[in-house]
N, C-alpha and C. Protein backbone atom coordinates (compact mmCIF):
# COMPACT_ATOMS: atom_id res chain seq x y z
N UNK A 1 115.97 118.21 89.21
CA UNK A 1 115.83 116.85 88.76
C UNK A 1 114.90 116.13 89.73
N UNK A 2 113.88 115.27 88.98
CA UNK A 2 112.98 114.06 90.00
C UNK A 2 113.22 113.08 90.29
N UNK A 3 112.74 112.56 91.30
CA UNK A 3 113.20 111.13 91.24
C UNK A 3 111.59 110.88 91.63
N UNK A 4 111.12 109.72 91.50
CA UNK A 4 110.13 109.05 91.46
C UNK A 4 109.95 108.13 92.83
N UNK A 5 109.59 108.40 93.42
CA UNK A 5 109.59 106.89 95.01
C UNK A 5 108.92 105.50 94.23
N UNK A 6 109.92 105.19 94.58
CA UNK A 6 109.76 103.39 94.34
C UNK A 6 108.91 102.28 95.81
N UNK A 7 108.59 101.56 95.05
CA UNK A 7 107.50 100.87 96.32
C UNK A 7 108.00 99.34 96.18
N UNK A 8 108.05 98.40 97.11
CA UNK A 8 107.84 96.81 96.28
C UNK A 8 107.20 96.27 95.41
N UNK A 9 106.28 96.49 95.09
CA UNK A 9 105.07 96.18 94.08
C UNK A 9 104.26 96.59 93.90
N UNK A 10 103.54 96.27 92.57
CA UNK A 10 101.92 97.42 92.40
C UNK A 10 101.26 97.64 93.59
N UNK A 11 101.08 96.17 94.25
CA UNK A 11 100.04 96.29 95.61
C UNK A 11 100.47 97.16 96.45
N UNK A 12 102.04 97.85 96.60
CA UNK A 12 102.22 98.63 97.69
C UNK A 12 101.77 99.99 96.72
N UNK A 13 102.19 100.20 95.74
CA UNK A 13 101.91 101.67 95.22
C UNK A 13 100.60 101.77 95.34
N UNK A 14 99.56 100.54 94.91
CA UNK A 14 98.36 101.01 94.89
C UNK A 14 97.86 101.54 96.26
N UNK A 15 98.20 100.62 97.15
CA UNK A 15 97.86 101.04 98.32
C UNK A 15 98.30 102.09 99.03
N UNK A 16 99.39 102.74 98.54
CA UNK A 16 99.95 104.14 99.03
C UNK A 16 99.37 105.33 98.29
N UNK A 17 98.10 105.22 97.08
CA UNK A 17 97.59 105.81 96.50
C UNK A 17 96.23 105.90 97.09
N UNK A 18 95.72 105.26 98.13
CA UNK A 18 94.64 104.61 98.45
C UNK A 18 94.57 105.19 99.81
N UNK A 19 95.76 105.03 101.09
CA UNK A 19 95.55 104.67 102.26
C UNK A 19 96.50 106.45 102.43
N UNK A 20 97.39 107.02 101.59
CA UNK A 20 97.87 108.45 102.02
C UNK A 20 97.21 109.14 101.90
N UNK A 21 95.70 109.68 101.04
CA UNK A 21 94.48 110.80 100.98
C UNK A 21 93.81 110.38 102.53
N UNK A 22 93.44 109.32 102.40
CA UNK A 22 92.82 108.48 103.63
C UNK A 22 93.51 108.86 104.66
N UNK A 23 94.77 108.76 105.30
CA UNK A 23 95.72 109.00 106.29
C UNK A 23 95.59 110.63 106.28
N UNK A 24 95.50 111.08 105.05
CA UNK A 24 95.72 112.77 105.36
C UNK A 24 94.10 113.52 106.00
N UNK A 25 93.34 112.73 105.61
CA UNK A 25 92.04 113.27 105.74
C UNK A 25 91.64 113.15 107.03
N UNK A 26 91.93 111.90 107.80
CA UNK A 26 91.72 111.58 109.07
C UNK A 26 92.44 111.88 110.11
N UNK A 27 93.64 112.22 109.64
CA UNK A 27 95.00 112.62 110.39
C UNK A 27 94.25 114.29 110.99
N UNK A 28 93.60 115.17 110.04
CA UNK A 28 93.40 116.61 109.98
C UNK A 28 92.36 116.34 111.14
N UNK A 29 91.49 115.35 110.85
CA UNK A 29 90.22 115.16 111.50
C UNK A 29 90.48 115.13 113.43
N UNK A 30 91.58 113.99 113.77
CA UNK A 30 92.04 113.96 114.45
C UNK A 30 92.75 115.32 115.56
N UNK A 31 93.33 115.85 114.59
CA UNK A 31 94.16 117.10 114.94
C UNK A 31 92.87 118.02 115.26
N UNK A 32 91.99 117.96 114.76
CA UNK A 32 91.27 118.99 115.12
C UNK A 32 90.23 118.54 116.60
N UNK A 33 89.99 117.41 116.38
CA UNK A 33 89.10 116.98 117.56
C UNK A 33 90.03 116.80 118.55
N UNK A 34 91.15 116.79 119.09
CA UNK A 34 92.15 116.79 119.75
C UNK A 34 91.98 118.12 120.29
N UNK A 35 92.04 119.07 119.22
CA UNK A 35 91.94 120.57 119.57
C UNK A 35 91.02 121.44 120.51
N UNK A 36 89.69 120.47 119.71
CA UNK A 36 88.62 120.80 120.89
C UNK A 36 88.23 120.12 121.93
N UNK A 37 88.92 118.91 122.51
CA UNK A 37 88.85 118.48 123.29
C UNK A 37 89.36 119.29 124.24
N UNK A 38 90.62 120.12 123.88
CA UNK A 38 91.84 120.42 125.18
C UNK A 38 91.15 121.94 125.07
N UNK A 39 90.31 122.35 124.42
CA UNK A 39 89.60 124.26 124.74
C UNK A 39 88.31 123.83 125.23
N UNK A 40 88.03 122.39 125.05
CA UNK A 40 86.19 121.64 125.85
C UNK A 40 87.31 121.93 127.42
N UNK A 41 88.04 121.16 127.85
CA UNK A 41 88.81 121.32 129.04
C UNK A 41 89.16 122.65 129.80
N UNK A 42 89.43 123.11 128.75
CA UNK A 42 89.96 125.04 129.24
C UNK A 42 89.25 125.70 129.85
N UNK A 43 87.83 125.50 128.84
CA UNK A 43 86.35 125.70 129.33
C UNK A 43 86.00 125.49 130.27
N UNK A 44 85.87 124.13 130.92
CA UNK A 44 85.30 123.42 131.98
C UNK A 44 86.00 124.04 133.08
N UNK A 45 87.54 124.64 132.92
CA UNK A 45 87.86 124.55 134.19
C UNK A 45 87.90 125.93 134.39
N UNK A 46 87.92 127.25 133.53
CA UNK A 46 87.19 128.38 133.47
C UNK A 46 85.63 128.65 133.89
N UNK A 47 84.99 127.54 133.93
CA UNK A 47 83.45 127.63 134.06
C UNK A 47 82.93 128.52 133.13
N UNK A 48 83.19 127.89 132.01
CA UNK A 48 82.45 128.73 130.44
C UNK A 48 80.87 127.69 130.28
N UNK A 49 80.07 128.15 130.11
CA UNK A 49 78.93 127.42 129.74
C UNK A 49 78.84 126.45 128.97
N UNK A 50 78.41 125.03 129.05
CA UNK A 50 78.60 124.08 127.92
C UNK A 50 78.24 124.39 126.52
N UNK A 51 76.71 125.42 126.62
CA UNK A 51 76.45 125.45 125.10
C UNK A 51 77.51 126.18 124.61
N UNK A 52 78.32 127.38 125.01
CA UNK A 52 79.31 127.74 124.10
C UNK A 52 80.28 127.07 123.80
N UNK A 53 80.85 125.79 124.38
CA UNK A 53 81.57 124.56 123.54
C UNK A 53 81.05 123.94 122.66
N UNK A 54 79.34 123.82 123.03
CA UNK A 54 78.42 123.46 121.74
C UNK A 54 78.80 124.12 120.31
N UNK A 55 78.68 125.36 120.64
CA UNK A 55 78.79 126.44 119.27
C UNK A 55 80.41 126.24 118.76
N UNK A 56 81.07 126.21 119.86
CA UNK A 56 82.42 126.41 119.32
C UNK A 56 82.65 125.35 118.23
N UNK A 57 82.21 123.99 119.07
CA UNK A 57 82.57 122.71 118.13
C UNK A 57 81.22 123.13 116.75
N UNK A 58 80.43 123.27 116.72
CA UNK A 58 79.88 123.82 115.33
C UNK A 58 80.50 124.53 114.38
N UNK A 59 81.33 125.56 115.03
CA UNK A 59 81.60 126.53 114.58
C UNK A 59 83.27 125.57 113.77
N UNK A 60 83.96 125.01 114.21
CA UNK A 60 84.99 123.88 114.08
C UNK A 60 84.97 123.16 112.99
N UNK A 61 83.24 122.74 112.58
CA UNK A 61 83.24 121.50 111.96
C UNK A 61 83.13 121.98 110.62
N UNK A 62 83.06 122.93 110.29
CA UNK A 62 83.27 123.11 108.45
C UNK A 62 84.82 123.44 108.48
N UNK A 63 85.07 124.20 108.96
CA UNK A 63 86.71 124.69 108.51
C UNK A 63 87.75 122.87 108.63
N UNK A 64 86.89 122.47 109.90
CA UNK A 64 88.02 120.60 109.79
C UNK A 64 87.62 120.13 108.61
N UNK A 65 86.23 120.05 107.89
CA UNK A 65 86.59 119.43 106.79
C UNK A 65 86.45 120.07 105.46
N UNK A 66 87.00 120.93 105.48
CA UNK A 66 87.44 121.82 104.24
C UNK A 66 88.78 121.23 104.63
N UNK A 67 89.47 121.35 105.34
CA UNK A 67 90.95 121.13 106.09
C UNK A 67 91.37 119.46 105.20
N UNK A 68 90.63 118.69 106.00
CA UNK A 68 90.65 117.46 105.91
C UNK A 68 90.54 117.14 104.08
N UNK A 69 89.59 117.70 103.35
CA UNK A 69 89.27 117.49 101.94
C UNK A 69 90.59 117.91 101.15
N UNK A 70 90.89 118.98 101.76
CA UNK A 70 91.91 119.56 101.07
C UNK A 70 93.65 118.90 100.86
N UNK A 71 93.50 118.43 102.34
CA UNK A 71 94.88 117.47 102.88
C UNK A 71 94.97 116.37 101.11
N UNK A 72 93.31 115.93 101.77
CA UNK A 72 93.66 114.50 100.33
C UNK A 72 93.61 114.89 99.10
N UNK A 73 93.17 116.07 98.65
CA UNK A 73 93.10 116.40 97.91
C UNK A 73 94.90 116.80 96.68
N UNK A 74 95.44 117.48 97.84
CA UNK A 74 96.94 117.66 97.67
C UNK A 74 97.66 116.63 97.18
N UNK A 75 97.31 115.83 97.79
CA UNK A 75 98.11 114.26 97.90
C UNK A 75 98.00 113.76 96.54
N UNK A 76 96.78 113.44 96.06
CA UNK A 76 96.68 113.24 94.81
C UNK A 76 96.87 113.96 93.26
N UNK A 77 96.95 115.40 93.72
CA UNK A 77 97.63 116.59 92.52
C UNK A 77 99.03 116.91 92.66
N UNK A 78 99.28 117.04 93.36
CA UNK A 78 100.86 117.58 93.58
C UNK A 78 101.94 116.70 93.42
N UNK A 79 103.02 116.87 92.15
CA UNK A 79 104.20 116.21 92.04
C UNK A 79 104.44 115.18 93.52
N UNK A 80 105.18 114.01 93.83
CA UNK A 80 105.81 113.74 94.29
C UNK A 80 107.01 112.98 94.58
N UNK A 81 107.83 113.21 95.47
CA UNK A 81 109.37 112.32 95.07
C UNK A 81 110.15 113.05 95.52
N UNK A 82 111.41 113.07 95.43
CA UNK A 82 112.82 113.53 95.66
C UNK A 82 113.14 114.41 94.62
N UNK A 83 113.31 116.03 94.82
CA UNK A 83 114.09 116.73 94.09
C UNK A 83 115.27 117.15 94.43
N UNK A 84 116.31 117.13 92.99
CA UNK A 84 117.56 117.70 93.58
C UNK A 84 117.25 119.30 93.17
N UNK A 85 117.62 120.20 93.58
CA UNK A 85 117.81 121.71 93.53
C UNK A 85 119.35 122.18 93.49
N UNK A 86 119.85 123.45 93.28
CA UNK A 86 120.63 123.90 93.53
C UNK A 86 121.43 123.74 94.51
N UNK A 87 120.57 123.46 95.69
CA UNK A 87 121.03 124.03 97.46
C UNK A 87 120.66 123.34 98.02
N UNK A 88 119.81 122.47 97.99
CA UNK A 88 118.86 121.05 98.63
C UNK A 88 118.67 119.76 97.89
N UNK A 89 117.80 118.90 98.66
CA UNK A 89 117.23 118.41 98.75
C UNK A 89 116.10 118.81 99.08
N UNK A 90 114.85 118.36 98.35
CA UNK A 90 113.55 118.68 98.13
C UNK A 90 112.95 116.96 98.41
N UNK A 91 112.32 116.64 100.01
CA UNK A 91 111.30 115.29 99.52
C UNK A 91 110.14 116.13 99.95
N UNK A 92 109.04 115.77 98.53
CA UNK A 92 108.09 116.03 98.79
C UNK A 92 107.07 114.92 98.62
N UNK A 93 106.55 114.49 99.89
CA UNK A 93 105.51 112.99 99.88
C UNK A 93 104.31 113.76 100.16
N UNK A 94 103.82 115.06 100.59
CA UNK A 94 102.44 115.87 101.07
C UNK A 94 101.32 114.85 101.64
N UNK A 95 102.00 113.81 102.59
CA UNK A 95 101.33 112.99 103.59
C UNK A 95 101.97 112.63 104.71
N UNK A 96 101.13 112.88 105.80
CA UNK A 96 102.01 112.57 107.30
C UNK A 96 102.54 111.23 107.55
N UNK A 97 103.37 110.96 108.30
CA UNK A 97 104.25 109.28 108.56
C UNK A 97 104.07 109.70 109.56
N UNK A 98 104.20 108.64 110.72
CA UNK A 98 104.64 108.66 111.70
C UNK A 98 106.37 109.05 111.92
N UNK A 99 106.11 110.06 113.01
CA UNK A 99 107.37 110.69 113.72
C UNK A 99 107.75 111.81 112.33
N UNK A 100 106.70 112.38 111.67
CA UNK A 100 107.62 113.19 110.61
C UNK A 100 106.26 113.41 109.78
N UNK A 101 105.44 114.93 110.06
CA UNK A 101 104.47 115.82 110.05
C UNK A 101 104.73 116.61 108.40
N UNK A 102 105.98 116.64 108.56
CA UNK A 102 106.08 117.83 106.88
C UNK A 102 105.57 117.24 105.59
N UNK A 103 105.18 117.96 105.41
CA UNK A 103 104.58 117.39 103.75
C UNK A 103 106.00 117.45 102.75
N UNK A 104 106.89 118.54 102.81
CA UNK A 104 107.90 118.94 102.49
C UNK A 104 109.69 118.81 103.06
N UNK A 105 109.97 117.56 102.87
CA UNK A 105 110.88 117.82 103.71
C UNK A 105 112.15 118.56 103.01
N UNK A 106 113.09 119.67 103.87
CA UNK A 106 114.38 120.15 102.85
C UNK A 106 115.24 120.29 103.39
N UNK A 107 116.21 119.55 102.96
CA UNK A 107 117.40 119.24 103.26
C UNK A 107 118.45 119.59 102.40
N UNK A 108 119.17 120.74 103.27
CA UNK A 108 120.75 121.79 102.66
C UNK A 108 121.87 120.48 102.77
N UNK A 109 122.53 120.73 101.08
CA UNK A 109 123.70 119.92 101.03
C UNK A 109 124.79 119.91 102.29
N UNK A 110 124.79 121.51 103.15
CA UNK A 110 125.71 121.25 103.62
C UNK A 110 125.34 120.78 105.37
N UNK A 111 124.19 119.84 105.52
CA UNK A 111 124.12 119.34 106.68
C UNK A 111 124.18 118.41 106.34
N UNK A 112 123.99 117.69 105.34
CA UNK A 112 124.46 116.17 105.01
C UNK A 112 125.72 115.56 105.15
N UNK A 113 125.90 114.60 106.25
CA UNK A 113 127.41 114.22 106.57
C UNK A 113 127.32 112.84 105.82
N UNK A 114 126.80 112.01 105.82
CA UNK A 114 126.28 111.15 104.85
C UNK A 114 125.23 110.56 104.00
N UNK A 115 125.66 110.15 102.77
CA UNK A 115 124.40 109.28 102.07
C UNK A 115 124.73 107.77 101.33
N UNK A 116 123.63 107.18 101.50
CA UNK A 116 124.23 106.07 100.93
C UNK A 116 123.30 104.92 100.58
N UNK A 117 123.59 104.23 99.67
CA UNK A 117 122.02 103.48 99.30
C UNK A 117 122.04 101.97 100.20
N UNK A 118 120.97 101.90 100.80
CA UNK A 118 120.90 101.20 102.35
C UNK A 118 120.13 100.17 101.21
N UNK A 119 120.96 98.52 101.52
CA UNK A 119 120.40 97.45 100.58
C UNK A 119 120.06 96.34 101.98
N UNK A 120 120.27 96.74 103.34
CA UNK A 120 119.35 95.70 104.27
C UNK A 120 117.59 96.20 104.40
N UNK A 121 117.28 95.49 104.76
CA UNK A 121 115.73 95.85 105.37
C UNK A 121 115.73 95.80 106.79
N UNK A 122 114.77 97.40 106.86
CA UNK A 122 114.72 98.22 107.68
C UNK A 122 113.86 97.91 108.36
N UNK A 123 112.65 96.88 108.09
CA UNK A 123 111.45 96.69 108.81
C UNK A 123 111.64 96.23 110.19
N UNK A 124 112.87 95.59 110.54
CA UNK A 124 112.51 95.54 111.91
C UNK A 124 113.45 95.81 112.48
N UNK A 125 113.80 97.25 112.55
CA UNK A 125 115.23 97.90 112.86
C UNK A 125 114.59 99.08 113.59
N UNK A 126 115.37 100.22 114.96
CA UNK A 126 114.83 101.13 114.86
C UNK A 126 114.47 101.95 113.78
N UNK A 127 114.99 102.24 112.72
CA UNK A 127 114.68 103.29 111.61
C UNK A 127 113.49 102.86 110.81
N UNK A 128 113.16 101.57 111.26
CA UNK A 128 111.35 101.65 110.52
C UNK A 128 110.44 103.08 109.96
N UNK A 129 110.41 103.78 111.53
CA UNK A 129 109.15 104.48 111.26
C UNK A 129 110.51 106.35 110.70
N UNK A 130 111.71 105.79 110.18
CA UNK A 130 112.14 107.00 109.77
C UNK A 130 111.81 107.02 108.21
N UNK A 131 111.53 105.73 107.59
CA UNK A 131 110.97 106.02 106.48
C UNK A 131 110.05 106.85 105.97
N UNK A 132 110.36 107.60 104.87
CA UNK A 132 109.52 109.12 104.91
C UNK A 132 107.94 108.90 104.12
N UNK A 133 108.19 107.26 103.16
CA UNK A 133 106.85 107.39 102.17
C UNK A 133 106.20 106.25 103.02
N UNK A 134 104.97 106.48 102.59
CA UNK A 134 104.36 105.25 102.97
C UNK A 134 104.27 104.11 102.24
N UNK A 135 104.28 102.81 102.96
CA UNK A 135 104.39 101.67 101.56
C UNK A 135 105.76 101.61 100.68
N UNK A 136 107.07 102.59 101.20
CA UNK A 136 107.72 102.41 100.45
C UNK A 136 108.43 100.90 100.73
N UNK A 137 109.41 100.68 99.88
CA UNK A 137 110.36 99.33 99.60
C UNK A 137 111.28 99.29 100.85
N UNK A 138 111.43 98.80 102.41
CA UNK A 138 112.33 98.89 103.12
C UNK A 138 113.28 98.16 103.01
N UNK A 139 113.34 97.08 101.62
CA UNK A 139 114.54 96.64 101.80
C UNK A 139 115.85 97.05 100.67
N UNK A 140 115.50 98.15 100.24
CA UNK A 140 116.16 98.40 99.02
C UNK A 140 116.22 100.09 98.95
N UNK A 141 116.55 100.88 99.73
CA UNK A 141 116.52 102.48 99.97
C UNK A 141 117.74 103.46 100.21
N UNK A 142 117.39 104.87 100.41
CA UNK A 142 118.46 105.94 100.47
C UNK A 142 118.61 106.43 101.96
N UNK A 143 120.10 105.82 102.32
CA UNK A 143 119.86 106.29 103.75
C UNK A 143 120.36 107.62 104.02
N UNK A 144 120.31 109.14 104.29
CA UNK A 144 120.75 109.92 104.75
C UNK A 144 121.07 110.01 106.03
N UNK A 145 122.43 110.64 106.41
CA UNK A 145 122.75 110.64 107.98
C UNK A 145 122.64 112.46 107.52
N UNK A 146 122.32 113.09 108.78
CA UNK A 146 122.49 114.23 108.79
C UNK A 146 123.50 114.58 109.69
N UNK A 147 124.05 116.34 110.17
CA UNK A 147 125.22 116.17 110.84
C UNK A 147 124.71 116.60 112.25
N UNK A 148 123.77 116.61 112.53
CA UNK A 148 122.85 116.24 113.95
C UNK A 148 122.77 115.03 114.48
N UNK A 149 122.59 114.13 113.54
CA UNK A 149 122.28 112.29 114.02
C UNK A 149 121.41 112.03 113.37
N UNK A 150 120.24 112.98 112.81
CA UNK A 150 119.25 112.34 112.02
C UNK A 150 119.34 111.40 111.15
N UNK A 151 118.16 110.26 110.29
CA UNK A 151 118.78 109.39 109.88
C UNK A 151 117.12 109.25 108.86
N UNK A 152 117.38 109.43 107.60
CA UNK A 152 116.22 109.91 106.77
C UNK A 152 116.25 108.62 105.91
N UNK A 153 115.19 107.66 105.95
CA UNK A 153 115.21 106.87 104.51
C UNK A 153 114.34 107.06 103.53
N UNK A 154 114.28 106.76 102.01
CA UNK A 154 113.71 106.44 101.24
C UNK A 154 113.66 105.99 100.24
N UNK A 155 112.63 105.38 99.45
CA UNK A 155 113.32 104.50 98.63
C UNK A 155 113.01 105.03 96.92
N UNK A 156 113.16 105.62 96.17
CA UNK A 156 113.38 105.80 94.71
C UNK A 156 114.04 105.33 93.77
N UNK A 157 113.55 105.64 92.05
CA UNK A 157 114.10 105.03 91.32
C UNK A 157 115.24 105.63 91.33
N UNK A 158 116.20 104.60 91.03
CA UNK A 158 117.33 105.49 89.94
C UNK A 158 117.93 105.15 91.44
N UNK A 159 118.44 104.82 92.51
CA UNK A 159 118.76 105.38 93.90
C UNK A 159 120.35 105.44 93.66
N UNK A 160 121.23 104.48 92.87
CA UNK A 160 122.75 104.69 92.60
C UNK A 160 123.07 106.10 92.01
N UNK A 161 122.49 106.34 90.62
CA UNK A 161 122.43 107.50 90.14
C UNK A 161 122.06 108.76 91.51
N UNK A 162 120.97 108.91 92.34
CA UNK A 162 120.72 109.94 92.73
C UNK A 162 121.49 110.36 94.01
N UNK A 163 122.62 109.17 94.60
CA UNK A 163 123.57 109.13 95.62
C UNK A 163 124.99 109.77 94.90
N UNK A 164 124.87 109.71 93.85
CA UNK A 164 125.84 109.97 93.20
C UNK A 164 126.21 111.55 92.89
N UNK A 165 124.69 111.88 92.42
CA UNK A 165 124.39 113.29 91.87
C UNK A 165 124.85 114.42 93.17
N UNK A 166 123.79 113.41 94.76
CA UNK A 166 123.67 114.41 95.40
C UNK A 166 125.57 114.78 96.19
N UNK A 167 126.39 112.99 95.86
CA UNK A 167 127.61 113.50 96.50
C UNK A 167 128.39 114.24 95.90
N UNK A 168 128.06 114.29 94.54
CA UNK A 168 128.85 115.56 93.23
C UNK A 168 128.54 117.36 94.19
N UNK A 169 127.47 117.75 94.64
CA UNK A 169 126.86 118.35 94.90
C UNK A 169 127.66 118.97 95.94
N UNK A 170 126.92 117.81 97.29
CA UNK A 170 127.99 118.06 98.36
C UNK A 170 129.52 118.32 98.68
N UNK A 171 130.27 117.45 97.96
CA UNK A 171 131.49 118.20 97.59
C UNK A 171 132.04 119.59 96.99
N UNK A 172 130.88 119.73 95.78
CA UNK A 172 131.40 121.13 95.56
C UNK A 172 130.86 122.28 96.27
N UNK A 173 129.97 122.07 96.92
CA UNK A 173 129.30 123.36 98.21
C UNK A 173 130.52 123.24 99.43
């Protein structure tokens, strides 16, 4: 079953349609020039010749943006939202947030110690940046506790219905 991520308004969906290819493309870009910064360093202190950091970073710059094209590319084809499964939880947003890299996140019924549909706003709480979508609705969302401490929000349609489904679930596992 899907659930759909819910946003506050058109302007946030549009803009989470807009600014997550964008975030994924630059995010890759980043990661990679990061990369060759710290083997430009490795180099230097090996005493490797500059032009072969020259070549290396040449050699870098098609595969980053094949990388990078591809990131946004995902973002905009691939289902996304909350699936229930058999055995999980399935969020799939296939764009990075801060503090939380997976495109995929999955979560087994039986580490879930709680869920529950969180009706304060989160914006200026620590759990801000645990929100998993971008642009989603922080004042109206699904809070998961895990049985580690983790603490997962997000916000979708249907969110009474899908607290419901997933505690049917959890009980009988």
């Amino acid at each position: 079953m899907r659930y759909k991520f819910r946003y506050s308004n058109s302007i946030y969906k549009i803009a989470a349609r807009i600014a997550a290819p964008m975030q994924n493309f630059f995010m890759i870009i980043a990661i990679f020039i990061v990369a060759y910064n710290l083997i430009g360093r490795l180099c230097i202190f090996f005493n490797v010749s500059s032009l072969t950091i020259k070549n290396f970073g040449e050699i870098l710059q098609e595969p980053m943006l094949i990388c990078a094209f591809l990131s946004a590319i995902i973002y905009c084809f691939l289902p996304k939202g909350v699936f229930i499964n058999d055995s999980e939880i399935v969020i799939a947003k296939y764009t990075f947030v801060p503090f939380n890299f997976k495109m995929r996140i999955h979560i087994p019924y039986n580490e879930i110690e709680d869920i529950n549909v969180n009706y304060s706003n989160i914006h200026f709480t620590k759990y801000r940046f645990s929100l998993v979508t971008l642009c989603g609705d922080e004042s109206y969302n699904v809070e998961i506790t895990l049985k580690n401490g983790k603490k997962c929000f997000f916000s979708i349609d249907n969110q009474e219905e899908f607290v419901q489904n997933v505690t049917q679930r959890c009980n009988i596992i």
